[in-house]
PDB file of N, CA and C in Angstrom:
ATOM      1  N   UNK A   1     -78.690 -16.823 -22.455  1.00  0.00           N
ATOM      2  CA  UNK A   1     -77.290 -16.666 -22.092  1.00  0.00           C
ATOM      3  C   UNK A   1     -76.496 -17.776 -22.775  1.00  0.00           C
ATOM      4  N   UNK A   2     -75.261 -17.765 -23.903  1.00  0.00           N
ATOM      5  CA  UNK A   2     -74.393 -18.414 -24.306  1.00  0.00           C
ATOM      6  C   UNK A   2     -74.021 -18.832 -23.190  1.00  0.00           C
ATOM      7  N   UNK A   3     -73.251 -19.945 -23.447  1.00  0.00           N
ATOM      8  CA  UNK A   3     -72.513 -21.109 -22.421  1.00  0.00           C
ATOM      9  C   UNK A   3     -70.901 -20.881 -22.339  1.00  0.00           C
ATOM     10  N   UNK A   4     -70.694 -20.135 -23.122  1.00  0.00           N
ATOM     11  CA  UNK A   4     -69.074 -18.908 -22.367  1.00  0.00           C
ATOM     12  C   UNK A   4     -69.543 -18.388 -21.142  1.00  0.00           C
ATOM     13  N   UNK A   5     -70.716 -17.580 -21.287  1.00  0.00           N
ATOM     14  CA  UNK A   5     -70.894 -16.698 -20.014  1.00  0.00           C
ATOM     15  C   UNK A   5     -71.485 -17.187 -18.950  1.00  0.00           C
ATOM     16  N   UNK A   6     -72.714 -19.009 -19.442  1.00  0.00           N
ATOM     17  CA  UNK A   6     -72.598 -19.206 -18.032  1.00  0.00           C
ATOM     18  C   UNK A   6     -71.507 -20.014 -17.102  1.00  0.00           C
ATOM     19  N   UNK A   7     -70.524 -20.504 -17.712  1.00  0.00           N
ATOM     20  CA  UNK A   7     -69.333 -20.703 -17.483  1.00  0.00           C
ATOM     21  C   UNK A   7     -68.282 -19.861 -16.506  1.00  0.00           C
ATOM     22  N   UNK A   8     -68.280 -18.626 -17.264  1.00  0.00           N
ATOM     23  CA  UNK A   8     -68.178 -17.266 -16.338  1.00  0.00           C
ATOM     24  C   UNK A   8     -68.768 -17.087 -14.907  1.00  0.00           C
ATOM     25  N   UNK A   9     -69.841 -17.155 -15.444  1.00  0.00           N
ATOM     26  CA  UNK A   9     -70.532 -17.323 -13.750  1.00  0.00           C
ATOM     27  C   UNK A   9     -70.336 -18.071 -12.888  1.00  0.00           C
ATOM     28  N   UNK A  10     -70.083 -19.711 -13.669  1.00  0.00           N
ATOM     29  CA  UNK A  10     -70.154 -20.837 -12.393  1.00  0.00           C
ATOM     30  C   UNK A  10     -69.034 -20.653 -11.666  1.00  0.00           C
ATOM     31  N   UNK A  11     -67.931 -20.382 -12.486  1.00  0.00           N
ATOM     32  CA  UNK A  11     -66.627 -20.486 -12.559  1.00  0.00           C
ATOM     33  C   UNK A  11     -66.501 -19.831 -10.761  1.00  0.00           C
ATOM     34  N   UNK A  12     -67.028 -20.562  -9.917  1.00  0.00           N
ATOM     35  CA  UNK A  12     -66.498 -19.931  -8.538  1.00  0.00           C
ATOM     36  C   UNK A  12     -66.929 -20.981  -7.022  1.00  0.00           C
ATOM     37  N   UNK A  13     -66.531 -21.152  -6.433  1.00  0.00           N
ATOM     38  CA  UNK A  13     -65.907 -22.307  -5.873  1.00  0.00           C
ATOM     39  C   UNK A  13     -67.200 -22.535  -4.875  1.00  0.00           C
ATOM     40  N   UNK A  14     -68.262 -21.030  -4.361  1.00  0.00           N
ATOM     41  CA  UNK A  14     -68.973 -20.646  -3.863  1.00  0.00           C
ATOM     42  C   UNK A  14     -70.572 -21.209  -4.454  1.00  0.00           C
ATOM     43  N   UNK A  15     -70.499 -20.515  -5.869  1.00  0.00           N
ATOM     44  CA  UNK A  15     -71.260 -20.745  -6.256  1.00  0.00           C
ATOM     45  C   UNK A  15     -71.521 -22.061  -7.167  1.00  0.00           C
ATOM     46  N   UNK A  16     -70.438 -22.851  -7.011  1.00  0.00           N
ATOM     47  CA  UNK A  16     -70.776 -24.314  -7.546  1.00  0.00           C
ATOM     48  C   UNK A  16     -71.069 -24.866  -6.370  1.00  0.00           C
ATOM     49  N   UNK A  17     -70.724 -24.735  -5.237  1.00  0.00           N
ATOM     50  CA  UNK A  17     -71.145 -25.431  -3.699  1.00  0.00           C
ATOM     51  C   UNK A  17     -72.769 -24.964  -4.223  1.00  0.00           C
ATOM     52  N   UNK A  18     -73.536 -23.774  -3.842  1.00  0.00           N
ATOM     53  CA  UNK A  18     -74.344 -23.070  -4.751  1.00  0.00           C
ATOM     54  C   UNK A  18     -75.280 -24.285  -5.234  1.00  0.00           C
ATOM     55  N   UNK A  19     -74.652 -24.420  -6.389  1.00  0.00           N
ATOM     56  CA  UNK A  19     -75.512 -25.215  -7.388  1.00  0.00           C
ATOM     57  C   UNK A  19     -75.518 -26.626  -7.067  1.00  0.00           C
ATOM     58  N   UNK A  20     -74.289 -26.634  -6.881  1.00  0.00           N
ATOM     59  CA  UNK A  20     -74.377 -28.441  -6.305  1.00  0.00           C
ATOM     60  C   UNK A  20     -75.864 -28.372  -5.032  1.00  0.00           C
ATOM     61  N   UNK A  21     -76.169 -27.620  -3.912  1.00  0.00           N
ATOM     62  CA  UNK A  21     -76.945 -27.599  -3.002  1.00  0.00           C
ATOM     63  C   UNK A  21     -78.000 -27.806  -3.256  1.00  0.00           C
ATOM     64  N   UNK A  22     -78.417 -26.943  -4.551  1.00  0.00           N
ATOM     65  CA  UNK A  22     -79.979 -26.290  -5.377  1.00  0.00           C
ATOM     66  C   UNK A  22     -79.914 -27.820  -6.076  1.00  0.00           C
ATOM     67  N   UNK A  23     -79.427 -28.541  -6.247  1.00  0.00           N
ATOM     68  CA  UNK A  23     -79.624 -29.833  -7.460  1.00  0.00           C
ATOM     69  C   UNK A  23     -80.611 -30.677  -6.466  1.00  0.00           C
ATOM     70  N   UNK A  24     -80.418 -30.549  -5.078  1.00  0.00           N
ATOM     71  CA  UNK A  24     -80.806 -31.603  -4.125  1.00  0.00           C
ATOM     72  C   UNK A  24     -82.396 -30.897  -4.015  1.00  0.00           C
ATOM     73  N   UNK A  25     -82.854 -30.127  -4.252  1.00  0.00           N
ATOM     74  CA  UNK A  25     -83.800 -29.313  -3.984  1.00  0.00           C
ATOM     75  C   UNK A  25     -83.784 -27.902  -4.003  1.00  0.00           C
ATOM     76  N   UNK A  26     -85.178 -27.519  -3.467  1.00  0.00           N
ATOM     77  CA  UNK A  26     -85.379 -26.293  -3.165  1.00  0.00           C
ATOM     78  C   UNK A  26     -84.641 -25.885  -1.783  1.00  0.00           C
ATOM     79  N   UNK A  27     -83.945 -24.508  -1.710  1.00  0.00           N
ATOM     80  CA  UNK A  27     -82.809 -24.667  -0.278  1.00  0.00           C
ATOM     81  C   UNK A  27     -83.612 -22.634  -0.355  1.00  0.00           C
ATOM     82  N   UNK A  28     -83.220 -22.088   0.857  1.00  0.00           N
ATOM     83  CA  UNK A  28     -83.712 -20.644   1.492  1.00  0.00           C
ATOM     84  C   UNK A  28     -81.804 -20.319   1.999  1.00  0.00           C
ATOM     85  N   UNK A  29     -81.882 -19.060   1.473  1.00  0.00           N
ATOM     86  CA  UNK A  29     -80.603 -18.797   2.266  1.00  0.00           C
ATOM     87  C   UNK A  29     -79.944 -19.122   3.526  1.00  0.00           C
ATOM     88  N   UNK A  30     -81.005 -19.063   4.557  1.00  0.00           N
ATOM     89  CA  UNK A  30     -80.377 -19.545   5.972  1.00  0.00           C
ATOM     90  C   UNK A  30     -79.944 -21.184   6.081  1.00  0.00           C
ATOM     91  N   UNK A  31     -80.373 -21.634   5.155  1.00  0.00           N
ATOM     92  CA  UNK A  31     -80.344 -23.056   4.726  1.00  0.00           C
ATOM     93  C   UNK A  31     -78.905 -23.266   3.955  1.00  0.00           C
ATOM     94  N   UNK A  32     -78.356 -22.261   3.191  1.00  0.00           N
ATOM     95  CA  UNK A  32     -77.212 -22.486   2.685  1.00  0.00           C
ATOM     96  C   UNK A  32     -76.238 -21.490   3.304  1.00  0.00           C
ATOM     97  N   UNK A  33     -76.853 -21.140   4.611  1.00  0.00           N
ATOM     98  CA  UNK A  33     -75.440 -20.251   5.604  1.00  0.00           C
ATOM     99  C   UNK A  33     -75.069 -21.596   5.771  1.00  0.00           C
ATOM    100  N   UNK A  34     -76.023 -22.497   6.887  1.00  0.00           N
ATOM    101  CA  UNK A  34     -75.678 -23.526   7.508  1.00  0.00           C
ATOM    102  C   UNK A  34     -74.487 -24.327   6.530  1.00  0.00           C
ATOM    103  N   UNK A  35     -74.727 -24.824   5.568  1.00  0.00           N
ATOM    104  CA  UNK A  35     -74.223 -25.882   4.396  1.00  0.00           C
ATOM    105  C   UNK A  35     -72.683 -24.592   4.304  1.00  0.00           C
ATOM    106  N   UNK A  36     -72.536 -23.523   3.704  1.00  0.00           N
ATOM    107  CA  UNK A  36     -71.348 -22.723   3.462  1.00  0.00           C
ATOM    108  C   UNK A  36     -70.631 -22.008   4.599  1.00  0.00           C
ATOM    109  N   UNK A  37     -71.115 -21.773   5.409  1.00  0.00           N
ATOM    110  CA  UNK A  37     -70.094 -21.359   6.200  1.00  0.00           C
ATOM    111  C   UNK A  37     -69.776 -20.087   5.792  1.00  0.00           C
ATOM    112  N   UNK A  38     -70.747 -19.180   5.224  1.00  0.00           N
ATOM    113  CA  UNK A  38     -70.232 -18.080   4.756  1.00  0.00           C
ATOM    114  C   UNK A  38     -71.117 -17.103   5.481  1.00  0.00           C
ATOM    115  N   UNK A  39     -70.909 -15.851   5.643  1.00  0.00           N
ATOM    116  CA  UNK A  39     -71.812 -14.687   5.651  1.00  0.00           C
ATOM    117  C   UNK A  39     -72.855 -14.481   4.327  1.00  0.00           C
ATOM    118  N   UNK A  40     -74.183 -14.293   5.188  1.00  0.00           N
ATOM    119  CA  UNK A  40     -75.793 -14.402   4.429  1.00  0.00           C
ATOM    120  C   UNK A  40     -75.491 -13.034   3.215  1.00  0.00           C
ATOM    121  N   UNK A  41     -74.533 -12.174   3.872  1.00  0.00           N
ATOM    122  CA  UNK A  41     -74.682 -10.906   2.466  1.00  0.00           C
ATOM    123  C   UNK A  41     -73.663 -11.900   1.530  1.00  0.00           C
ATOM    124  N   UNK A  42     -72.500 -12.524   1.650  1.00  0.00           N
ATOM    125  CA  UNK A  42     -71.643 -12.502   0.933  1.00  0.00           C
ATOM    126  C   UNK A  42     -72.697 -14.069  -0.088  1.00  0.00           C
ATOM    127  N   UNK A  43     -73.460 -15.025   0.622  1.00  0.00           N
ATOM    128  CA  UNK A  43     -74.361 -15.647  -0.570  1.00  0.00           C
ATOM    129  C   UNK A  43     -75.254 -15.240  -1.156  1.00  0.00           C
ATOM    130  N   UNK A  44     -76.034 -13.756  -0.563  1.00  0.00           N
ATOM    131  CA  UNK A  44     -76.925 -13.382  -1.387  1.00  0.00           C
ATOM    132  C   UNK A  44     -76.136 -12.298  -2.475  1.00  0.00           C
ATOM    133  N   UNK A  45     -74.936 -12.269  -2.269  1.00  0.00           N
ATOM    134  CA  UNK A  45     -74.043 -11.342  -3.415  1.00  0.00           C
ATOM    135  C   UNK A  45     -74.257 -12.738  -5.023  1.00  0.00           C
ATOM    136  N   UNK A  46     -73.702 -13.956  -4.139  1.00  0.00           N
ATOM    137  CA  UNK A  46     -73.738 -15.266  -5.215  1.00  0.00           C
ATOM    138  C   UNK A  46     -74.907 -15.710  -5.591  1.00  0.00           C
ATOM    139  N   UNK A  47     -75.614 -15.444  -5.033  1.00  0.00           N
ATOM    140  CA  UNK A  47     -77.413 -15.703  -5.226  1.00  0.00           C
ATOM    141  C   UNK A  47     -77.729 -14.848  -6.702  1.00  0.00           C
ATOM    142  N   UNK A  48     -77.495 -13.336  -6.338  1.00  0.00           N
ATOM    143  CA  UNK A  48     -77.737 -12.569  -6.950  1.00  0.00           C
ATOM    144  C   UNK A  48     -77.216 -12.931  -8.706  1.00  0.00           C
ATOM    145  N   UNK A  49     -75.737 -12.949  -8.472  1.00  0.00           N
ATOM    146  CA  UNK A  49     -75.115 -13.334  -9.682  1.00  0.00           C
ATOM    147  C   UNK A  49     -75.652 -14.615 -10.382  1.00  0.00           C
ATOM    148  N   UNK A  50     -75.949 -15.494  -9.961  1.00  0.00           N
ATOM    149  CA  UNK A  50     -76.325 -16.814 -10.281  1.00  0.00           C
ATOM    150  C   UNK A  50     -78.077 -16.514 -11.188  1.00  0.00           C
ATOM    151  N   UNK A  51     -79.003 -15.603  -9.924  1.00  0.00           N
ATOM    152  CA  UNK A  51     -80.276 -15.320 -11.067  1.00  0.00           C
ATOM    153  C   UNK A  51     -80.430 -14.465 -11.889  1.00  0.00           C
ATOM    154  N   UNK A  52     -79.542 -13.431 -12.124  1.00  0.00           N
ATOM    155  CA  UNK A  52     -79.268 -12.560 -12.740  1.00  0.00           C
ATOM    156  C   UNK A  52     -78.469 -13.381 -14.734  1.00  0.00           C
ATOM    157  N   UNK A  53     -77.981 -14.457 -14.333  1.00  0.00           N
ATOM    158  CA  UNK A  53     -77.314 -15.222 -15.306  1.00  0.00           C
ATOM    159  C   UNK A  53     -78.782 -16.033 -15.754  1.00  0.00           C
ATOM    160  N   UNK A  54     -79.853 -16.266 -14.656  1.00  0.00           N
ATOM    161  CA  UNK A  54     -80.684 -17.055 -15.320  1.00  0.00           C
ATOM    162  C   UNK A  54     -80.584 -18.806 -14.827  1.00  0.00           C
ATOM    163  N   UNK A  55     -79.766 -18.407 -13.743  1.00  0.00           N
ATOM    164  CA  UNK A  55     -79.530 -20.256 -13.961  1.00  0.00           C
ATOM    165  C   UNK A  55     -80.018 -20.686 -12.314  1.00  0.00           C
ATOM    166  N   UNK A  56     -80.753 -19.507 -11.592  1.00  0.00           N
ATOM    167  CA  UNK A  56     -81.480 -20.181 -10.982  1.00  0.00           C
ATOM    168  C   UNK A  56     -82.502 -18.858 -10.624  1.00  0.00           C
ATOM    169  N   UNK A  57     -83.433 -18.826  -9.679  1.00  0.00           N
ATOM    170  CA  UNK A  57     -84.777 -18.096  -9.378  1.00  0.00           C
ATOM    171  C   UNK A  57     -85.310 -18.403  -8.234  1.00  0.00           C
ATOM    172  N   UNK A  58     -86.346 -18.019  -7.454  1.00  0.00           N
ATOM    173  CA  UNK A  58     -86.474 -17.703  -6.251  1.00  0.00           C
ATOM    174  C   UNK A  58     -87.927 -17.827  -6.095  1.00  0.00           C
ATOM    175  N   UNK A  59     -88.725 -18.478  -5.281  1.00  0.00           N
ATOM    176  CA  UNK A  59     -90.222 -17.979  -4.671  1.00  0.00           C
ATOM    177  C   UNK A  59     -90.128 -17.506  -3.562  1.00  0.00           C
ATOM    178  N   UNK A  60     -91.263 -16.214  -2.749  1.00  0.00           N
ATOM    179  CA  UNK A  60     -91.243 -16.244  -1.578  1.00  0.00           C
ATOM    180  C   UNK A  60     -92.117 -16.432  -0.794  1.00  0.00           C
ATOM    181  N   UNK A  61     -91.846 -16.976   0.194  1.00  0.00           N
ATOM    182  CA  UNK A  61     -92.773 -17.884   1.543  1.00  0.00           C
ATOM    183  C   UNK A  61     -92.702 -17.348   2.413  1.00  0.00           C
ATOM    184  N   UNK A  62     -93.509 -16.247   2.793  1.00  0.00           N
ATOM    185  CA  UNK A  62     -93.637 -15.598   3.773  1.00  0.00           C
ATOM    186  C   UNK A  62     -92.396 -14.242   4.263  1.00  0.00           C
ATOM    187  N   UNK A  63     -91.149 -14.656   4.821  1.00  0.00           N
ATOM    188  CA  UNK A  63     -90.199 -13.784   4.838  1.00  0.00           C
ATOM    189  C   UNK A  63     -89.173 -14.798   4.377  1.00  0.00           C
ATOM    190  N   UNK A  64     -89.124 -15.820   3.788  1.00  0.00           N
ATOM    191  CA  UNK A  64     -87.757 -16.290   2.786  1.00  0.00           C
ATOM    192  C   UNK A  64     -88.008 -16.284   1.720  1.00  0.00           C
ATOM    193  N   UNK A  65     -86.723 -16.329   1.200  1.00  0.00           N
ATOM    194  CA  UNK A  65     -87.167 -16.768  -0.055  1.00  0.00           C
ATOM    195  C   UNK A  65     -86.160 -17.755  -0.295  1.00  0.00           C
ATOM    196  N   UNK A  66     -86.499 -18.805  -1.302  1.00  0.00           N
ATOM    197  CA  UNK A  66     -86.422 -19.580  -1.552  1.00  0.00           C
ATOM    198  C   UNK A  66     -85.836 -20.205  -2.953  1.00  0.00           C
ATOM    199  N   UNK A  67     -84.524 -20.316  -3.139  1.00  0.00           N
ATOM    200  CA  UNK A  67     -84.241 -20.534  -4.447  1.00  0.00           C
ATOM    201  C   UNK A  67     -84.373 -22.004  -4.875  1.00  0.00           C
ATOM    202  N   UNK A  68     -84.030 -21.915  -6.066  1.00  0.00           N
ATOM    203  CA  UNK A  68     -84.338 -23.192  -6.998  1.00  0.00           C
ATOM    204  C   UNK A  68     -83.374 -23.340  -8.195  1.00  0.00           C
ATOM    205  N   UNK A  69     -82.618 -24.177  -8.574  1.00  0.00           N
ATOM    206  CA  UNK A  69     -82.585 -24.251 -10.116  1.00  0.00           C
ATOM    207  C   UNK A  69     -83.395 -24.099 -11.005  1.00  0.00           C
ATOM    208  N   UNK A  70     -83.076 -22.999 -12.555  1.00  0.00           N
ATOM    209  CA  UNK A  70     -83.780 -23.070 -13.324  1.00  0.00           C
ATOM    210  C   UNK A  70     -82.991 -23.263 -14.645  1.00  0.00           C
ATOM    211  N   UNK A  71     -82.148 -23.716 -14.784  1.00  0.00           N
ATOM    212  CA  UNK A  71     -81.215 -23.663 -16.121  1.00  0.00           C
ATOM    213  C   UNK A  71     -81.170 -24.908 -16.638  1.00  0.00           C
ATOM    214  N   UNK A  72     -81.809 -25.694 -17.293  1.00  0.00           N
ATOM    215  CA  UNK A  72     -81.410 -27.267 -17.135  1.00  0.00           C
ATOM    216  C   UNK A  72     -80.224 -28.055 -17.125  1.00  0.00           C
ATOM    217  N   UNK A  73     -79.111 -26.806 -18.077  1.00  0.00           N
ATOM    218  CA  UNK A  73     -77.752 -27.120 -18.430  1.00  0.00           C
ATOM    219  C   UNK A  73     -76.801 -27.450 -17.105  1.00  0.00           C
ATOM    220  N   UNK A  74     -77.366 -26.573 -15.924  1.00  0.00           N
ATOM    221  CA  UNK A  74     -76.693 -27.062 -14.630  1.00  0.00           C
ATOM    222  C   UNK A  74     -76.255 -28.116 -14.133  1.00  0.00           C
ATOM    223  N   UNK A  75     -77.343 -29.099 -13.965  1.00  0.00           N
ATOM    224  CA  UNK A  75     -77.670 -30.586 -13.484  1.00  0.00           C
ATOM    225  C   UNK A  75     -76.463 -31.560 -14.592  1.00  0.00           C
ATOM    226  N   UNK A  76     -76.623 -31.173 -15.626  1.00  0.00           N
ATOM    227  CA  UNK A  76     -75.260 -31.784 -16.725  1.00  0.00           C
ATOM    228  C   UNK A  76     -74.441 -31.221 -16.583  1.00  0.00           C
ATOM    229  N   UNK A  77     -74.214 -30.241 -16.230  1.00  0.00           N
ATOM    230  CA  UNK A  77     -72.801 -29.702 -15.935  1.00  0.00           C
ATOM    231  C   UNK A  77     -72.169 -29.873 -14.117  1.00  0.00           C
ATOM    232  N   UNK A  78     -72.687 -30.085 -13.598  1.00  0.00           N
ATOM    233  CA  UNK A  78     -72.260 -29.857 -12.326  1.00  0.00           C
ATOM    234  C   UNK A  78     -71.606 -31.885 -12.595  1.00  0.00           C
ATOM    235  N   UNK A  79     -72.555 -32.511 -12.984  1.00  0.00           N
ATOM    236  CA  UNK A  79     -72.353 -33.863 -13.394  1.00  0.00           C
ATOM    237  C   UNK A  79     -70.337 -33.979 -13.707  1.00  0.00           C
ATOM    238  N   UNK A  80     -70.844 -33.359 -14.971  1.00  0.00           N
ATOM    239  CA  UNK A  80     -69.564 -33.552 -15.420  1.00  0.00           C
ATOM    240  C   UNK A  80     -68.174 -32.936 -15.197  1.00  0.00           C
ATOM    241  N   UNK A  81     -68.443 -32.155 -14.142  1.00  0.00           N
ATOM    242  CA  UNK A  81     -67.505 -31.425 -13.253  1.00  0.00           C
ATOM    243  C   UNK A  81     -67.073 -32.880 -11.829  1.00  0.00           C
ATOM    244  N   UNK A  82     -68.159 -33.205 -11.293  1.00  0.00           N
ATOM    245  CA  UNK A  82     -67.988 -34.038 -10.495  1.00  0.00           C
ATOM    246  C   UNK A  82     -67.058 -35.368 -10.813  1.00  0.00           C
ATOM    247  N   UNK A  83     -67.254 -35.667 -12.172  1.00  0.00           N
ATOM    248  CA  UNK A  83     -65.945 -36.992 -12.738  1.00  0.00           C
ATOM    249  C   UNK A  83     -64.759 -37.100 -11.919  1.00  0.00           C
ATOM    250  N   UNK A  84     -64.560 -37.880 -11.916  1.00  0.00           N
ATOM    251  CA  UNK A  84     -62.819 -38.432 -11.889  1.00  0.00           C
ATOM    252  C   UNK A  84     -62.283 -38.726 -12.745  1.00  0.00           C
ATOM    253  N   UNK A  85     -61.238 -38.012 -14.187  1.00  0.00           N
ATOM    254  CA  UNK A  85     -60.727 -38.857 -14.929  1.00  0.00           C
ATOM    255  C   UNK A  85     -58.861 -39.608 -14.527  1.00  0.00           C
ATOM    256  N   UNK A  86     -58.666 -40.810 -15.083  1.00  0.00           N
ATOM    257  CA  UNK A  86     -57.544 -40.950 -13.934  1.00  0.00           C
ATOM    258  C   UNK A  86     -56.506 -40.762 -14.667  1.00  0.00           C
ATOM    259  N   UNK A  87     -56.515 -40.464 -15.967  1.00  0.00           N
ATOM    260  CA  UNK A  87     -55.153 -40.335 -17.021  1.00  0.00           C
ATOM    261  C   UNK A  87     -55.945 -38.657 -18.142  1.00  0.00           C
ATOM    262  N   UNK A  88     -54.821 -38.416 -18.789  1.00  0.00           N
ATOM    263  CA  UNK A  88     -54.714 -37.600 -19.855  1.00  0.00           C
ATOM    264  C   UNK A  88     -54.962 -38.093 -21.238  1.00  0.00           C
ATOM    265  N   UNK A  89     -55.640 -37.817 -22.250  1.00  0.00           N
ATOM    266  CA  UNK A  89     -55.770 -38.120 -23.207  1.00  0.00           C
ATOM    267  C   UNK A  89     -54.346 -38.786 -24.311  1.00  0.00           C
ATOM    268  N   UNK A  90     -54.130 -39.599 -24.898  1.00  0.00           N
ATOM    269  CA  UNK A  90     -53.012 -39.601 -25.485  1.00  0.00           C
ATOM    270  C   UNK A  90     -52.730 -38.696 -26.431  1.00  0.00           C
ATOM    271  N   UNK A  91     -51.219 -38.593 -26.814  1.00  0.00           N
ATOM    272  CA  UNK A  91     -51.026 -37.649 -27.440  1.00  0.00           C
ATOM    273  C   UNK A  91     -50.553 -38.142 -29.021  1.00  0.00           C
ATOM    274  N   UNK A  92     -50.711 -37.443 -30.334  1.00  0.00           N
ATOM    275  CA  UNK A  92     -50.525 -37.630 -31.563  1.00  0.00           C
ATOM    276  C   UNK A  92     -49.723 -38.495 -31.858  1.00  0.00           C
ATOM    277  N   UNK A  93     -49.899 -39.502 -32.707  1.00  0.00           N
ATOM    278  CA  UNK A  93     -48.253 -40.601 -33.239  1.00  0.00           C
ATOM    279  C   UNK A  93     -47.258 -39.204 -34.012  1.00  0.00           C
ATOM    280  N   UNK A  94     -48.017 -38.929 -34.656  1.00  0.00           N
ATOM    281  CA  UNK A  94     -47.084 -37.451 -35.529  1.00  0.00           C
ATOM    282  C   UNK A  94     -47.991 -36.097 -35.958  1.00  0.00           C
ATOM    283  N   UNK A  95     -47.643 -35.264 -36.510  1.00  0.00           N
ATOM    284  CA  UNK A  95     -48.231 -34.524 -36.489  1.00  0.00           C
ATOM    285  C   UNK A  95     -49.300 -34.403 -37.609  1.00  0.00           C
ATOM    286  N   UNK A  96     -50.779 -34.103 -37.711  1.00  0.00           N
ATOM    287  CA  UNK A  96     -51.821 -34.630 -38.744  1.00  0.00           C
ATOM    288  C   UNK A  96     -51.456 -34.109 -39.833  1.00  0.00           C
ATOM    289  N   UNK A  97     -50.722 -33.256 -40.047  1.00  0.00           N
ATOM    290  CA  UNK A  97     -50.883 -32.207 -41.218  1.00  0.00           C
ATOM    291  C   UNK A  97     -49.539 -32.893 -42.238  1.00  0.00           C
ATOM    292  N   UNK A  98     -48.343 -32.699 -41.450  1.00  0.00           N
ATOM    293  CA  UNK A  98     -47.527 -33.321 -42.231  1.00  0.00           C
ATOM    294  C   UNK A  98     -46.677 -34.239 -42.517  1.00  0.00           C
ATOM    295  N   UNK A  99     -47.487 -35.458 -41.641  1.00  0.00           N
ATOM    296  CA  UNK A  99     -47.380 -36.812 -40.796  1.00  0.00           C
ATOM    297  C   UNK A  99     -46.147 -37.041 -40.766  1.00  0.00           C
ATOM    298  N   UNK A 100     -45.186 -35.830 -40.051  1.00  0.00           N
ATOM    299  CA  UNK A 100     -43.826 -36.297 -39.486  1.00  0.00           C
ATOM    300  C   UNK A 100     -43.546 -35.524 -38.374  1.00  0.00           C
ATOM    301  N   UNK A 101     -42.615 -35.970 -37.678  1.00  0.00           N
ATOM    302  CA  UNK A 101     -42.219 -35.342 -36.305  1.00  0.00           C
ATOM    303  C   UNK A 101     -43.032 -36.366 -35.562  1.00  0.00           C
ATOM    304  N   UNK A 102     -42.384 -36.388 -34.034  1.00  0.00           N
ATOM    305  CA  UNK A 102     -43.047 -37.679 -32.789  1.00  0.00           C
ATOM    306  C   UNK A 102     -43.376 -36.490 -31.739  1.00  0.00           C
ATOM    307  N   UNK A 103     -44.132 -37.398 -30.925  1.00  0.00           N
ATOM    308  CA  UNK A 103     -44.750 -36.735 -29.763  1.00  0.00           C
ATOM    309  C   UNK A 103     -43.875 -37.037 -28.542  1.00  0.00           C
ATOM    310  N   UNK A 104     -42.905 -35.430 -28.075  1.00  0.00           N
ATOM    311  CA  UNK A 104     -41.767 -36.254 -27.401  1.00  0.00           C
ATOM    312  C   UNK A 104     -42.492 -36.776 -25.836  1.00  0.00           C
ATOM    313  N   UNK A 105     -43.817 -37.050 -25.529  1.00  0.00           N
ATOM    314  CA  UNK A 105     -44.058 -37.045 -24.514  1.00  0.00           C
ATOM    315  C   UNK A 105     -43.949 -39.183 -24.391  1.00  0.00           C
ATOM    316  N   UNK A 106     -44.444 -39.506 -22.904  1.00  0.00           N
ATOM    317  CA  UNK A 106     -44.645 -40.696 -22.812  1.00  0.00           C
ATOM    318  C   UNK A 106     -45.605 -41.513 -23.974  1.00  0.00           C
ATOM    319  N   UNK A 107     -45.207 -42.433 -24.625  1.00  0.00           N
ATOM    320  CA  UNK A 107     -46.379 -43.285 -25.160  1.00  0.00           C
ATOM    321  C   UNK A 107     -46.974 -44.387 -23.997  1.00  0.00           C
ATOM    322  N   UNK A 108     -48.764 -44.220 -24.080  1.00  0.00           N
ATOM    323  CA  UNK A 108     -49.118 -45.144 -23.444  1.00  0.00           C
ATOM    324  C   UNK A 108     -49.885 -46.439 -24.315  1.00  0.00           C
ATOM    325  N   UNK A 109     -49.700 -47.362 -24.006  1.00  0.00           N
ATOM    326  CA  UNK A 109     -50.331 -48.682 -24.707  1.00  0.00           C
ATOM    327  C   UNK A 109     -50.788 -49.765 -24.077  1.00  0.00           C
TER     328      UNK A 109
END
């Protein structure tokens, strides 16, 4: 799976709670009712989508089952979702191409 589409997938507020959970370990659905606060069909709808993308998988233990991360790209991405940055990048002295015109925004220095 390209990293547009698993992007696509994470892209949901549910299923990054989801992944953030699975980073700490191995978790069983009734395990992530408790943690979400959601109805068990409406996470195994996000369950579904999530192994279906490949970015996580399941054993079963008797009558649970048991998901897991399997994507490695997750664990770096959930990372770098978690940041704080506290400013915006600065913006151009002029423009590269035909090094005239200003950047009417704030200069920072």
């Amino acid at each position: 799976m390209n990293r547009i589409e698993v992007l696509k997938v994470v892209a949901h507020p549910v299923r990054i709670a989801i992944l953030e959970k699975l980073s700490d370990g191995v978790k069983c659905v009734s395990d992530l009712e408790e943690f979400l606060e959601i109805t068990q069909p409406n996470i195994s709808q996000h369950l579904t989508a999530l192994r279906h993308a490949g970015l996580i998988d399941f054993f079963i233990d008797g009558r649970l089952r048991c998901y897991f991360l399997k994507n490695p790209l997750i664990p770096d991405l959930l990372q770098i979702l978690k940041k704080d940055y506290s400013e915006d990048l600065p913006g151009p002295e002029c423009c590269p191409v035909t090094k005239k015109g200003t950047y009417p925004g704030e200069r920072r220095r």
